[in-house]
PDB file of N, CA and C in Angstrom:
ATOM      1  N   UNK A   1      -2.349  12.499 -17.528  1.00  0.00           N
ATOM      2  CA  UNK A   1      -3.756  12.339 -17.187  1.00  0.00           C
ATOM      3  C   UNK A   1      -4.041  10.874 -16.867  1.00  0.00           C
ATOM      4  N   UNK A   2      -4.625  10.336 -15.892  1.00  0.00           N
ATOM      5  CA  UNK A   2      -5.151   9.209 -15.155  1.00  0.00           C
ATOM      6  C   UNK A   2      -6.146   8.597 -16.655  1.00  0.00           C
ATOM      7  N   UNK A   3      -6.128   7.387 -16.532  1.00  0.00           N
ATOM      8  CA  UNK A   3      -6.845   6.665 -17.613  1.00  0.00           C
ATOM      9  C   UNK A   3      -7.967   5.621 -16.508  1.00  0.00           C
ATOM     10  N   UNK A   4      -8.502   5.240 -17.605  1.00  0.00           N
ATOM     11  CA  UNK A   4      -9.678   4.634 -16.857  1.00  0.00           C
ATOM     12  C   UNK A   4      -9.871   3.274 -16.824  1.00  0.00           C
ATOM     13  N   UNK A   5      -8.740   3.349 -17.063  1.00  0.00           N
ATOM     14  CA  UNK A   5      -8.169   1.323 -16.774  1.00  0.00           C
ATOM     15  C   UNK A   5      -7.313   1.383 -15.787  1.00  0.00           C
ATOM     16  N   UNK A   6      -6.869   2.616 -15.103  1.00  0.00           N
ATOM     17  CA  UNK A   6      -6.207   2.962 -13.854  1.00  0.00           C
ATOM     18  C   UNK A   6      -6.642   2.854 -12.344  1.00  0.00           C
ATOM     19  N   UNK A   7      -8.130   3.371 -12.589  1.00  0.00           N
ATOM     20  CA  UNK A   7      -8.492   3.793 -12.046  1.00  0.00           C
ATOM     21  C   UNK A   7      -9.607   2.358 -11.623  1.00  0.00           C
ATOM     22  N   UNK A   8     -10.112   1.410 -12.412  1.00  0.00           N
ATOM     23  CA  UNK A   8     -10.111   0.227 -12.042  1.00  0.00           C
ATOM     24  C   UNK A   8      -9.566  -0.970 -11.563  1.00  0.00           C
ATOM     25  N   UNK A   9      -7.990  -0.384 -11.949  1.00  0.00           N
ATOM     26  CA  UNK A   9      -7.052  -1.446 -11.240  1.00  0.00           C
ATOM     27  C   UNK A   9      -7.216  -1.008  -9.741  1.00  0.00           C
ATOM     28  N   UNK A  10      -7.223   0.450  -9.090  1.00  0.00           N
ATOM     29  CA  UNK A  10      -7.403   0.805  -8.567  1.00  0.00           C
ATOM     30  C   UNK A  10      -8.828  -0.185  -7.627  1.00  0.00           C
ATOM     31  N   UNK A  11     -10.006   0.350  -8.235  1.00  0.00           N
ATOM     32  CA  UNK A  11     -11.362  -0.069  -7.817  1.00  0.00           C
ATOM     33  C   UNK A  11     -10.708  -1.656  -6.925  1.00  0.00           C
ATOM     34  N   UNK A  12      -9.813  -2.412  -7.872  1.00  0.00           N
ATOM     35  CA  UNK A  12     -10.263  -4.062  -7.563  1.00  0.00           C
ATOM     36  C   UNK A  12      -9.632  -3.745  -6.379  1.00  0.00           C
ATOM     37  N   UNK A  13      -8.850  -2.978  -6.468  1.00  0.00           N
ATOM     38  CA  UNK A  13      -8.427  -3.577  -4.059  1.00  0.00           C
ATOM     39  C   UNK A  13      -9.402  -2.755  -3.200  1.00  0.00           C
ATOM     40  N   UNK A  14      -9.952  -2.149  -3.358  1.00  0.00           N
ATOM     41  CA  UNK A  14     -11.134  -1.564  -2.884  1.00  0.00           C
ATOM     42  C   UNK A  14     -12.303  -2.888  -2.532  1.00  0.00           C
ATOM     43  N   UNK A  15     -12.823  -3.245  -1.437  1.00  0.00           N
ATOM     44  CA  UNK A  15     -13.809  -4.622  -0.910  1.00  0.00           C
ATOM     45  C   UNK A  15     -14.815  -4.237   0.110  1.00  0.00           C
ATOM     46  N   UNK A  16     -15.689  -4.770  -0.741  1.00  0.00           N
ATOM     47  CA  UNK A  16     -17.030  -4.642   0.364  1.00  0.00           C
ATOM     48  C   UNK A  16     -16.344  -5.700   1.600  1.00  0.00           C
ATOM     49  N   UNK A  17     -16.519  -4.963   3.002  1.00  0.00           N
ATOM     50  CA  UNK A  17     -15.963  -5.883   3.980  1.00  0.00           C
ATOM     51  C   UNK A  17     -16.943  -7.331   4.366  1.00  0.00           C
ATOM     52  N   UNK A  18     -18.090  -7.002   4.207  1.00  0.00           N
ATOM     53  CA  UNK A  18     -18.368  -8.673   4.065  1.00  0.00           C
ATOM     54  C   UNK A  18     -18.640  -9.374   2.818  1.00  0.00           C
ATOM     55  N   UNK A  19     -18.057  -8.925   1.927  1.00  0.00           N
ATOM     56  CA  UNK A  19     -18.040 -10.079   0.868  1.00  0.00           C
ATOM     57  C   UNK A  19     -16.042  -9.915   0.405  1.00  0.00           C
ATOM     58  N   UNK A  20     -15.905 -11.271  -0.192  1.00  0.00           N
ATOM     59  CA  UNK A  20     -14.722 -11.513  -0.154  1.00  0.00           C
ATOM     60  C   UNK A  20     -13.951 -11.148  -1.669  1.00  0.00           C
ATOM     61  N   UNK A  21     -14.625 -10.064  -2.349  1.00  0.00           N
ATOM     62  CA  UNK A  21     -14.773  -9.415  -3.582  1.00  0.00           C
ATOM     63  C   UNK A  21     -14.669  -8.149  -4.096  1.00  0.00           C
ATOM     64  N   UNK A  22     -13.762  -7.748  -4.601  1.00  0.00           N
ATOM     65  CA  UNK A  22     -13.608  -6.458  -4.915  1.00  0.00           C
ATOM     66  C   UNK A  22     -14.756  -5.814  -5.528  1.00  0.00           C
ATOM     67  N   UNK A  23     -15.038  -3.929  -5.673  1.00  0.00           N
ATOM     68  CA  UNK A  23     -16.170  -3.542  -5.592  1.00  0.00           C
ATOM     69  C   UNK A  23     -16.458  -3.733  -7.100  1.00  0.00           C
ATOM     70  N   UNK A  24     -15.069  -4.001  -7.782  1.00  0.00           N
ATOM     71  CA  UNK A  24     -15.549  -3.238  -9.616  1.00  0.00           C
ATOM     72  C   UNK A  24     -15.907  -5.121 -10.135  1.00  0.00           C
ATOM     73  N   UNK A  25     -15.648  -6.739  -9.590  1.00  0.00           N
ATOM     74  CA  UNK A  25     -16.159  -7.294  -9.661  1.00  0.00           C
ATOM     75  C   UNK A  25     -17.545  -7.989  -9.240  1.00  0.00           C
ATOM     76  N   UNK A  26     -17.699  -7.305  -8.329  1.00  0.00           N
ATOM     77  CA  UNK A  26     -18.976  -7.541  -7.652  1.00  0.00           C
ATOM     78  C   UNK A  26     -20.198  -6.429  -8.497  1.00  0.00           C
ATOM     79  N   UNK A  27     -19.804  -6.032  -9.533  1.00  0.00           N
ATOM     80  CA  UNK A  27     -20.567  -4.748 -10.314  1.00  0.00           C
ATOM     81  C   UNK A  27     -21.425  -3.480  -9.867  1.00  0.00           C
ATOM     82  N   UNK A  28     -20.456  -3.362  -8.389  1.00  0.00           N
ATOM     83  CA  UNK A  28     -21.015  -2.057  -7.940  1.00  0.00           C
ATOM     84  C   UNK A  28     -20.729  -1.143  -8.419  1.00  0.00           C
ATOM     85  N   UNK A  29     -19.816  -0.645  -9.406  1.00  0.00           N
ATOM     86  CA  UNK A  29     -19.535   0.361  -9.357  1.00  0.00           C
ATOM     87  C   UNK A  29     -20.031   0.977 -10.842  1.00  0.00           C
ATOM     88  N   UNK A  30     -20.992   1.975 -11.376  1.00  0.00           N
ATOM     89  CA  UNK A  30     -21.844   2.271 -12.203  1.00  0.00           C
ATOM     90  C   UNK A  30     -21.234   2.843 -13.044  1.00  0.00           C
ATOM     91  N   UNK A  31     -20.649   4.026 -13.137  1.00  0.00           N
ATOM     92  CA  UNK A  31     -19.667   4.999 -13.972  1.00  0.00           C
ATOM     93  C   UNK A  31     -18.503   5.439 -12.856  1.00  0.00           C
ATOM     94  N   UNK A  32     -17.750   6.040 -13.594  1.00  0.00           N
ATOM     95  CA  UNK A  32     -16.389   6.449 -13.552  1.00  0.00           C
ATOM     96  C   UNK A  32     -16.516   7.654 -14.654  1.00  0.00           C
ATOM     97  N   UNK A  33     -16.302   8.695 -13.834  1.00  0.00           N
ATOM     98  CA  UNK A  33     -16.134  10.084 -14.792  1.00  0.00           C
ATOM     99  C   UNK A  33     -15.097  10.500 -14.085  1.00  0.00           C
ATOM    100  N   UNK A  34     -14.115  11.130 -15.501  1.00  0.00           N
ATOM    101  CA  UNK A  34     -12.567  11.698 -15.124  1.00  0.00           C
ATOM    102  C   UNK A  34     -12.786  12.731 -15.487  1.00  0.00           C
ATOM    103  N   UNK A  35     -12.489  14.059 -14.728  1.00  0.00           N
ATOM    104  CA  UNK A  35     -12.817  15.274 -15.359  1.00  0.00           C
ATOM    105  C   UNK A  35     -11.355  16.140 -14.915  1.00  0.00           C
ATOM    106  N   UNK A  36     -10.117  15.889 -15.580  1.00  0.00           N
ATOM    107  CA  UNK A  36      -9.108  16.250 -14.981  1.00  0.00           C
ATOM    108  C   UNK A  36      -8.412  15.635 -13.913  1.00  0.00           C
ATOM    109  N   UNK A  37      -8.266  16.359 -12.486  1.00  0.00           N
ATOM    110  CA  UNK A  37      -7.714  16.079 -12.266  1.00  0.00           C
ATOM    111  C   UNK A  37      -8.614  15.360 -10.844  1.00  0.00           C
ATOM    112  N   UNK A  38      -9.888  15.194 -11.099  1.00  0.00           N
ATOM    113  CA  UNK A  38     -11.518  14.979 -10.540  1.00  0.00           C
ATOM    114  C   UNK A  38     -11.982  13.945 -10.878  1.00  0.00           C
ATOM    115  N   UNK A  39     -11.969  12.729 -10.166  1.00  0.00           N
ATOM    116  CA  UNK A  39     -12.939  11.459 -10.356  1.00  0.00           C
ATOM    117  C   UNK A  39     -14.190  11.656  -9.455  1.00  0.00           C
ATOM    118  N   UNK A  40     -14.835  11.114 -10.423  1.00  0.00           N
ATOM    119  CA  UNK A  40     -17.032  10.702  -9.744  1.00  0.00           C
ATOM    120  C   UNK A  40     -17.102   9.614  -9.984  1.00  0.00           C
ATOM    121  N   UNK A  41     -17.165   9.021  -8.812  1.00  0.00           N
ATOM    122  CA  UNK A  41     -17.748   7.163  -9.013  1.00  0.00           C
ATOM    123  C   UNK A  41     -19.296   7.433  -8.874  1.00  0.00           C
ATOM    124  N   UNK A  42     -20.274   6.798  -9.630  1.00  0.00           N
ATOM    125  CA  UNK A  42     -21.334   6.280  -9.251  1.00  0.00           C
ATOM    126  C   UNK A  42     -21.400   5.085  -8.647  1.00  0.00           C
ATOM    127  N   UNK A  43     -21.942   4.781  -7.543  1.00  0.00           N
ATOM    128  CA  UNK A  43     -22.104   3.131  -7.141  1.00  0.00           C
ATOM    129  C   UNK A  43     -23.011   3.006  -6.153  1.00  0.00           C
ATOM    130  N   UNK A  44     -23.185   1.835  -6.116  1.00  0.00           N
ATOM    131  CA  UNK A  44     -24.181   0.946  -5.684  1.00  0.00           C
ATOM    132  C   UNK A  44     -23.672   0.266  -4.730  1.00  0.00           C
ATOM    133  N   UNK A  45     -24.529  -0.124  -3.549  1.00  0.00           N
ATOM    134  CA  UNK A  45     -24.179  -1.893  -2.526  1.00  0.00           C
ATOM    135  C   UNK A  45     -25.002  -3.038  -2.972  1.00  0.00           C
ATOM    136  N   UNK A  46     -24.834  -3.602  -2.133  1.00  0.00           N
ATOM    137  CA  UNK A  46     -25.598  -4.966  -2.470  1.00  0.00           C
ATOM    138  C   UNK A  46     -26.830  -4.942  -1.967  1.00  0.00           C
ATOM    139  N   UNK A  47     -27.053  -4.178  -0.810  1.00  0.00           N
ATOM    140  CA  UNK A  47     -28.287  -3.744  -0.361  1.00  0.00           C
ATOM    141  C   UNK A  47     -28.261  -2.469   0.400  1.00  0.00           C
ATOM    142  N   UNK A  48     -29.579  -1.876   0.004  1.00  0.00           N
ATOM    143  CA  UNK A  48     -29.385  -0.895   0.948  1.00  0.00           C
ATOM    144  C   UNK A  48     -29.625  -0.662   2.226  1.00  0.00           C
ATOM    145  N   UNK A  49     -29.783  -1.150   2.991  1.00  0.00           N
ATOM    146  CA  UNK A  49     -29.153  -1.218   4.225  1.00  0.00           C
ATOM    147  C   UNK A  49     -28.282  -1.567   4.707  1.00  0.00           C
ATOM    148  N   UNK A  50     -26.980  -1.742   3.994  1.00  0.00           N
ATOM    149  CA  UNK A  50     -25.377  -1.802   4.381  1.00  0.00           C
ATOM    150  C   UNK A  50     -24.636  -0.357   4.959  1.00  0.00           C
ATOM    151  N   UNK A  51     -24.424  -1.147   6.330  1.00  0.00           N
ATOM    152  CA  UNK A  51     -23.779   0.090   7.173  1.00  0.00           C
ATOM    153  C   UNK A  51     -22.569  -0.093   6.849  1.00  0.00           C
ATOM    154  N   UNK A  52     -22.018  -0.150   5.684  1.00  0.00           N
ATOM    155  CA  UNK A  52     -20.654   0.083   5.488  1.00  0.00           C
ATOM    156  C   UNK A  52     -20.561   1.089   4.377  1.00  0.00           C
ATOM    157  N   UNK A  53     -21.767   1.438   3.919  1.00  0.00           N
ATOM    158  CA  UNK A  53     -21.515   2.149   2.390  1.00  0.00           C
ATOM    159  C   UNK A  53     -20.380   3.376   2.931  1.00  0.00           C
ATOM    160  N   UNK A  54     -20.397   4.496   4.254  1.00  0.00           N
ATOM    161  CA  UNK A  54     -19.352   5.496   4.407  1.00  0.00           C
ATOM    162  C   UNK A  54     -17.969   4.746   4.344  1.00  0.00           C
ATOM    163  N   UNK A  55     -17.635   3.656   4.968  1.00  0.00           N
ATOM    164  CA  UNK A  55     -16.381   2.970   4.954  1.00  0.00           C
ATOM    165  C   UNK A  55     -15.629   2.919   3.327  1.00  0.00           C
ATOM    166  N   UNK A  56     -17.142   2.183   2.424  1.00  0.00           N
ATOM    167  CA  UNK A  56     -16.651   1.477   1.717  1.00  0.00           C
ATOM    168  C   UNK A  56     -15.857   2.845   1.134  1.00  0.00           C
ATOM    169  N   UNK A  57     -17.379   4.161   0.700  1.00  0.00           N
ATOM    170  CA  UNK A  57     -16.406   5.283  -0.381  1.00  0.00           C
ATOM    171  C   UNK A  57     -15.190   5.911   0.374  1.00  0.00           C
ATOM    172  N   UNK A  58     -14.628   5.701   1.495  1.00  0.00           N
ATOM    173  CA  UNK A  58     -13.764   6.333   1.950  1.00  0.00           C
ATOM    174  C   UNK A  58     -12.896   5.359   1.402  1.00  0.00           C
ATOM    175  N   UNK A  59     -12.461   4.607   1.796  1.00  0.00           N
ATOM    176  CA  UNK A  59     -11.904   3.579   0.927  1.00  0.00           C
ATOM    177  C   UNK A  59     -11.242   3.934  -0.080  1.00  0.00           C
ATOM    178  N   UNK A  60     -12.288   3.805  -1.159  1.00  0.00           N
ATOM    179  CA  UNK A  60     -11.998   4.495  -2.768  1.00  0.00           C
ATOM    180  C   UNK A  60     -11.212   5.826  -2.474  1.00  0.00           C
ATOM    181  N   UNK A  61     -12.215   6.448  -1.430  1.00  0.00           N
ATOM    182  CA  UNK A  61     -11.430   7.857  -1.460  1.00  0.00           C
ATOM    183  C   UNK A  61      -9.712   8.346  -1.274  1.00  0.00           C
ATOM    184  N   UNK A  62      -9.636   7.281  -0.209  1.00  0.00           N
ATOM    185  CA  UNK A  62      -8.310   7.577  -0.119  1.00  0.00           C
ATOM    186  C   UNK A  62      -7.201   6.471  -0.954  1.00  0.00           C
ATOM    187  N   UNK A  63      -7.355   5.458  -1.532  1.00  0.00           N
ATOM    188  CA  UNK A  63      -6.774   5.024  -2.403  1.00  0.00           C
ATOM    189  C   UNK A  63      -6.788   5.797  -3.807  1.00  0.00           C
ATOM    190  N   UNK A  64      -7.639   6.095  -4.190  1.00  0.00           N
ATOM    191  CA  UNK A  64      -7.774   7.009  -5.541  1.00  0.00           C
ATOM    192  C   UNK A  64      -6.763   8.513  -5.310  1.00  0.00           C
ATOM    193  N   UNK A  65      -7.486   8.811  -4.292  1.00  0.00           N
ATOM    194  CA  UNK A  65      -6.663  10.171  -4.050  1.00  0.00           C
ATOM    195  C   UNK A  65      -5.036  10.166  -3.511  1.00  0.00           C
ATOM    196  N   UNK A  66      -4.790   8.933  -3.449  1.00  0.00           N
ATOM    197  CA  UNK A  66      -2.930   8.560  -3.401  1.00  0.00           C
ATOM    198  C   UNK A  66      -2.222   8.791  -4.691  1.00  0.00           C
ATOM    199  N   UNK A  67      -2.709   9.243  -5.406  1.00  0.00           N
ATOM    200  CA  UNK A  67      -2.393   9.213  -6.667  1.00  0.00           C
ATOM    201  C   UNK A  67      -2.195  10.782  -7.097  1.00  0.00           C
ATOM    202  N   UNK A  68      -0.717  11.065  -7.144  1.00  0.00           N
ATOM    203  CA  UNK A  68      -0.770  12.037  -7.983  1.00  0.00           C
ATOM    204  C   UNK A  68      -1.084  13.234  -8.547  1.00  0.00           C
ATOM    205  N   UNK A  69      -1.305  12.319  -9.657  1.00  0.00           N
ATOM    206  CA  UNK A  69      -2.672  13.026 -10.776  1.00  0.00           C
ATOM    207  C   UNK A  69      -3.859  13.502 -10.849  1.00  0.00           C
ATOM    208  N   UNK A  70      -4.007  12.864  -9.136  1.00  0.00           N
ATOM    209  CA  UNK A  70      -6.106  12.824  -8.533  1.00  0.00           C
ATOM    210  C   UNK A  70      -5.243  14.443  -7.869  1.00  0.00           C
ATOM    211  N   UNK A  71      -6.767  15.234  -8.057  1.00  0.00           N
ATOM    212  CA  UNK A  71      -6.855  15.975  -6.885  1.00  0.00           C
ATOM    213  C   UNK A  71      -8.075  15.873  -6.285  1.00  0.00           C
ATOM    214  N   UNK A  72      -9.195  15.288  -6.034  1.00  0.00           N
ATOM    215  CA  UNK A  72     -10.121  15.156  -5.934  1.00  0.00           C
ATOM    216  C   UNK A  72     -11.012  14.087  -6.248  1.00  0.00           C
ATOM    217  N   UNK A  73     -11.701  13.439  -5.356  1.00  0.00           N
ATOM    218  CA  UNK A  73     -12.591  12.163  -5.374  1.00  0.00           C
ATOM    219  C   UNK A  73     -13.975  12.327  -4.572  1.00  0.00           C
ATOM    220  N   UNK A  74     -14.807  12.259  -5.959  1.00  0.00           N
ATOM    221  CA  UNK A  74     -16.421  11.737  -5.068  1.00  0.00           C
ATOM    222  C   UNK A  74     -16.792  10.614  -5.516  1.00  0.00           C
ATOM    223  N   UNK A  75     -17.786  10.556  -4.663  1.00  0.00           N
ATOM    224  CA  UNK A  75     -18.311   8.966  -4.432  1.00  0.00           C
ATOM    225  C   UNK A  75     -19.639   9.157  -4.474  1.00  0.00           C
ATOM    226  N   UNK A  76     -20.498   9.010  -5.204  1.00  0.00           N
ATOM    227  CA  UNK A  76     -22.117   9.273  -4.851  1.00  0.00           C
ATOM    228  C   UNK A  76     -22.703   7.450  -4.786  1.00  0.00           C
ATOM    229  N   UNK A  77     -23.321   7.173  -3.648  1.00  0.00           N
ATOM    230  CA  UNK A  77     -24.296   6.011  -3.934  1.00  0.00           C
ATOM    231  C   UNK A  77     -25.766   6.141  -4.195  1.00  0.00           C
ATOM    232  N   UNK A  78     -25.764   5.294  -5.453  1.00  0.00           N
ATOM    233  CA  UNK A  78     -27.814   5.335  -5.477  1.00  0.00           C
ATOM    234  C   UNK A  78     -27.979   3.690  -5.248  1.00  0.00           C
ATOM    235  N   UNK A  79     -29.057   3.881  -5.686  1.00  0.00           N
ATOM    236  CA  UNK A  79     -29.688   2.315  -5.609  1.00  0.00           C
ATOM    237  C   UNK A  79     -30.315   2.213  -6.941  1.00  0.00           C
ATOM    238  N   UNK A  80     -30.442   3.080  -7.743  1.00  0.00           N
ATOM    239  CA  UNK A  80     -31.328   3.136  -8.983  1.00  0.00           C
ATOM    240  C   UNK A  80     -30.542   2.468 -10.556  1.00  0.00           C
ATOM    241  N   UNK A  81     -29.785   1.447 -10.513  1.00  0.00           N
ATOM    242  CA  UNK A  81     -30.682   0.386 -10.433  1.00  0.00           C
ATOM    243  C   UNK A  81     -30.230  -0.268  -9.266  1.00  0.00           C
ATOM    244  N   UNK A  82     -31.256  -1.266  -8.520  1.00  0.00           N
ATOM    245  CA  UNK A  82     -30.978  -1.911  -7.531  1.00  0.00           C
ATOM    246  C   UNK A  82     -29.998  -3.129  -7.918  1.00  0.00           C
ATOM    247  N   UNK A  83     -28.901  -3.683  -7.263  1.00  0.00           N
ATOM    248  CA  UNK A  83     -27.640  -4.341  -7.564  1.00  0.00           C
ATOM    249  C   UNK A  83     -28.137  -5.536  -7.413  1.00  0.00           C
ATOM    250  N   UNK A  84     -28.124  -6.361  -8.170  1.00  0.00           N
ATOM    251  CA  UNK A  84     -28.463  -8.023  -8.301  1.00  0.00           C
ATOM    252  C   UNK A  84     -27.176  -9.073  -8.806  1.00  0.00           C
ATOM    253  N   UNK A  85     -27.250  -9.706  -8.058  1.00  0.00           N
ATOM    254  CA  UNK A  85     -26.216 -11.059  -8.482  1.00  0.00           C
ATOM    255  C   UNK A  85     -25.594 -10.727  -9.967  1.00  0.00           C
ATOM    256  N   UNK A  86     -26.753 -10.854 -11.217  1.00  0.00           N
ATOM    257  CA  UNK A  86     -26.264 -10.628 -12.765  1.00  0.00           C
ATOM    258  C   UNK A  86     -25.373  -9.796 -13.007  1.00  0.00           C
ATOM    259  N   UNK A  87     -24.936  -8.595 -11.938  1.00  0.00           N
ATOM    260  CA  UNK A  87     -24.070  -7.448 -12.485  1.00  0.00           C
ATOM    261  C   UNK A  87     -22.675  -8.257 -12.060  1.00  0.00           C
ATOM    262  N   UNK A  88     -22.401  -9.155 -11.539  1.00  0.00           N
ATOM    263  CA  UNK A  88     -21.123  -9.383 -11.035  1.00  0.00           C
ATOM    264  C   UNK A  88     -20.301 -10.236 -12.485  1.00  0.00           C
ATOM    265  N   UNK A  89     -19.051  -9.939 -12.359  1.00  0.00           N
ATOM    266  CA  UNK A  89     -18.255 -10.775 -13.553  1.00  0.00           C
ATOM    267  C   UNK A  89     -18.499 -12.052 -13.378  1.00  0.00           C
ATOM    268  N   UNK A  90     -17.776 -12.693 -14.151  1.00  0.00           N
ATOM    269  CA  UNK A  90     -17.813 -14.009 -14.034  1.00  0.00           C
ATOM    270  C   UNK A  90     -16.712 -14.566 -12.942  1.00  0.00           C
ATOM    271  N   UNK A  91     -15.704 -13.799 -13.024  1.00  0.00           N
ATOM    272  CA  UNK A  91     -14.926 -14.074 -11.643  1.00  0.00           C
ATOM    273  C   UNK A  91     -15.340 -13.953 -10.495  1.00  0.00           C
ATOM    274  N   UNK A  92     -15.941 -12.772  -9.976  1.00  0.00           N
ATOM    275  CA  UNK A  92     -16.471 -12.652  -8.709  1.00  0.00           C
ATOM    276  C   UNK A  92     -17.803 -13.877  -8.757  1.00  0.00           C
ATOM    277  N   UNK A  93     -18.538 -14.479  -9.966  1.00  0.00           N
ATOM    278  CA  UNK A  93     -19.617 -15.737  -9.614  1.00  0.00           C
ATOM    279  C   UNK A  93     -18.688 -16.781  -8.868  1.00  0.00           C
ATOM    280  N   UNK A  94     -18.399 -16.938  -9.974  1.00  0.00           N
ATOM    281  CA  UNK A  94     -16.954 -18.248  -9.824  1.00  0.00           C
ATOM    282  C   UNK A  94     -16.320 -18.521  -8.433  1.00  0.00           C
ATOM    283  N   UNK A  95     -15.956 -17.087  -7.588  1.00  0.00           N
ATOM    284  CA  UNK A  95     -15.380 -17.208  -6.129  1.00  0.00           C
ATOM    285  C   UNK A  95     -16.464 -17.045  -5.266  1.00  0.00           C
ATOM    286  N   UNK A  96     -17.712 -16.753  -5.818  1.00  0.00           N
ATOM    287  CA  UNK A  96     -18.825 -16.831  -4.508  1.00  0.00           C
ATOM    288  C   UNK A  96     -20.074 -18.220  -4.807  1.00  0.00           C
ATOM    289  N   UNK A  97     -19.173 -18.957  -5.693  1.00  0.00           N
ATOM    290  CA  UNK A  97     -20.107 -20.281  -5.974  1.00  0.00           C
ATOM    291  C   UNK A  97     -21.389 -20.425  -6.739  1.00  0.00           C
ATOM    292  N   UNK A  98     -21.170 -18.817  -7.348  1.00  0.00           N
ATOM    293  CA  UNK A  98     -22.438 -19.163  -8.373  1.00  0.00           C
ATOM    294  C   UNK A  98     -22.154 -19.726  -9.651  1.00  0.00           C
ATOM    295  N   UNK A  99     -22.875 -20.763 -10.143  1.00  0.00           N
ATOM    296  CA  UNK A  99     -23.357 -21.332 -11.771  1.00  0.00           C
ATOM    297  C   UNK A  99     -23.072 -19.937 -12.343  1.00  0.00           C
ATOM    298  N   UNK A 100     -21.648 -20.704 -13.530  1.00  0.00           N
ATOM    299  CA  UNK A 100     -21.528 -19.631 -14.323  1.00  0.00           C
ATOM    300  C   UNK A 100     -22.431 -20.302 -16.034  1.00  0.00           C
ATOM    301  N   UNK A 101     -23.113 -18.566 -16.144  1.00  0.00           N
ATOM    302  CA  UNK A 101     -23.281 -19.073 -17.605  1.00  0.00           C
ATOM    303  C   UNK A 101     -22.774 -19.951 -18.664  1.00  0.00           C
ATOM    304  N   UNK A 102     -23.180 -21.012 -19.359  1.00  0.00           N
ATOM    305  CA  UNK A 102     -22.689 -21.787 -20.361  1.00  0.00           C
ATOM    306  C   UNK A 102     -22.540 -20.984 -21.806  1.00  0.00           C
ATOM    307  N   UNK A 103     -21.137 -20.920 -21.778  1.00  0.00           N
ATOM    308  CA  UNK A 103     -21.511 -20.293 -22.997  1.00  0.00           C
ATOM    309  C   UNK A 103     -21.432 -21.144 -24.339  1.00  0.00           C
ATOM    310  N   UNK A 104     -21.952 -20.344 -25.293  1.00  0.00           N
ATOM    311  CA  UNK A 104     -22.534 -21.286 -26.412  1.00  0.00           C
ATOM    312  C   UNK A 104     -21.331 -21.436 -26.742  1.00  0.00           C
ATOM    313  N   UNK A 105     -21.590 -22.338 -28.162  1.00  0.00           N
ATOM    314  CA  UNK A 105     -20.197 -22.874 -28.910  1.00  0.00           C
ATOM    315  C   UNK A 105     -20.443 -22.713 -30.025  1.00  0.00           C
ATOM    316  N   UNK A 106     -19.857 -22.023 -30.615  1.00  0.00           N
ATOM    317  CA  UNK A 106     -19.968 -20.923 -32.402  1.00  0.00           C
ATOM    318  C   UNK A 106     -20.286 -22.996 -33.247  1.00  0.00           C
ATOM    319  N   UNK A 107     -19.885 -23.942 -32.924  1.00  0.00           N
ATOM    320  CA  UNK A 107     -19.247 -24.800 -33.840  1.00  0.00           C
ATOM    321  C   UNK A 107     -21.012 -25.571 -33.762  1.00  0.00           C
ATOM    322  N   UNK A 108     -21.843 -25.489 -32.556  1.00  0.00           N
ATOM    323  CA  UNK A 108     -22.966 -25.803 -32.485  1.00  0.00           C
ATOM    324  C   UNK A 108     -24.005 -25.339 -33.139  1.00  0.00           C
ATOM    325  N   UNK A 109     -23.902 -24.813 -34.135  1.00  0.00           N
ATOM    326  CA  UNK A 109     -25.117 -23.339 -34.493  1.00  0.00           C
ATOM    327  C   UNK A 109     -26.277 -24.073 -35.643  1.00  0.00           C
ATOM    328  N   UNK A 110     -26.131 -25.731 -35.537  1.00  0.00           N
ATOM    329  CA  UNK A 110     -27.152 -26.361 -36.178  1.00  0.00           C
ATOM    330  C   UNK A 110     -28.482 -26.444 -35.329  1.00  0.00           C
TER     331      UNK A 110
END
């Protein structure tokens, strides 16, 4: 059975074509349900009016479905919640030049 740390290694070569970022760092991608031998991505773009969203889930589709174990891949996009900068890791900030959070320092806590 496919695991779901698989299936994200997967996600990262998967790229919105104009950004230079894979989809599962850029925090499009909402859930991941494995139901056998059946993945459901939920996801999101960066906006909705990106004429790439059919590209992008085909994409997923046929990389996911190289696999095996997949017999089956959907892709649903919403917008609900709408995708903002904050969902992205800190890696994908880092390579698109955003100020990464400071994080605190346990040793500061006076």
């Amino acid at each position: 059975m496919i695991k779901k740390d698989q299936i994200i290694e997967i996600l990262e070569t998967c790229f919105d074509p104009e950004i230079p970022i894979d989809l599962w760092n850029l925090g499009l991608i909402y859930n991941i349900e494995i139901k056998e031998k059946v993945i459901n991505i939920l996801m999101t773009l960066t906006t909705p009016g990106c004429t790439m969203a059919e590209v992008i889930a085909q994409d997923i589709k046929d990389k996911l479905s190289s696999l095996e174990t997949i017999n089956n891949v959907n892709v649903e996009i919403t917008f609900d919640p709408i995708w903002e900068p904050s969902m992205m890791t800190d890696y994908a900030r880092e390579k698109l030049g955003f100020k990464l959070k400071e994080k605190e320092d346990d040793e500061n806590w006076e």
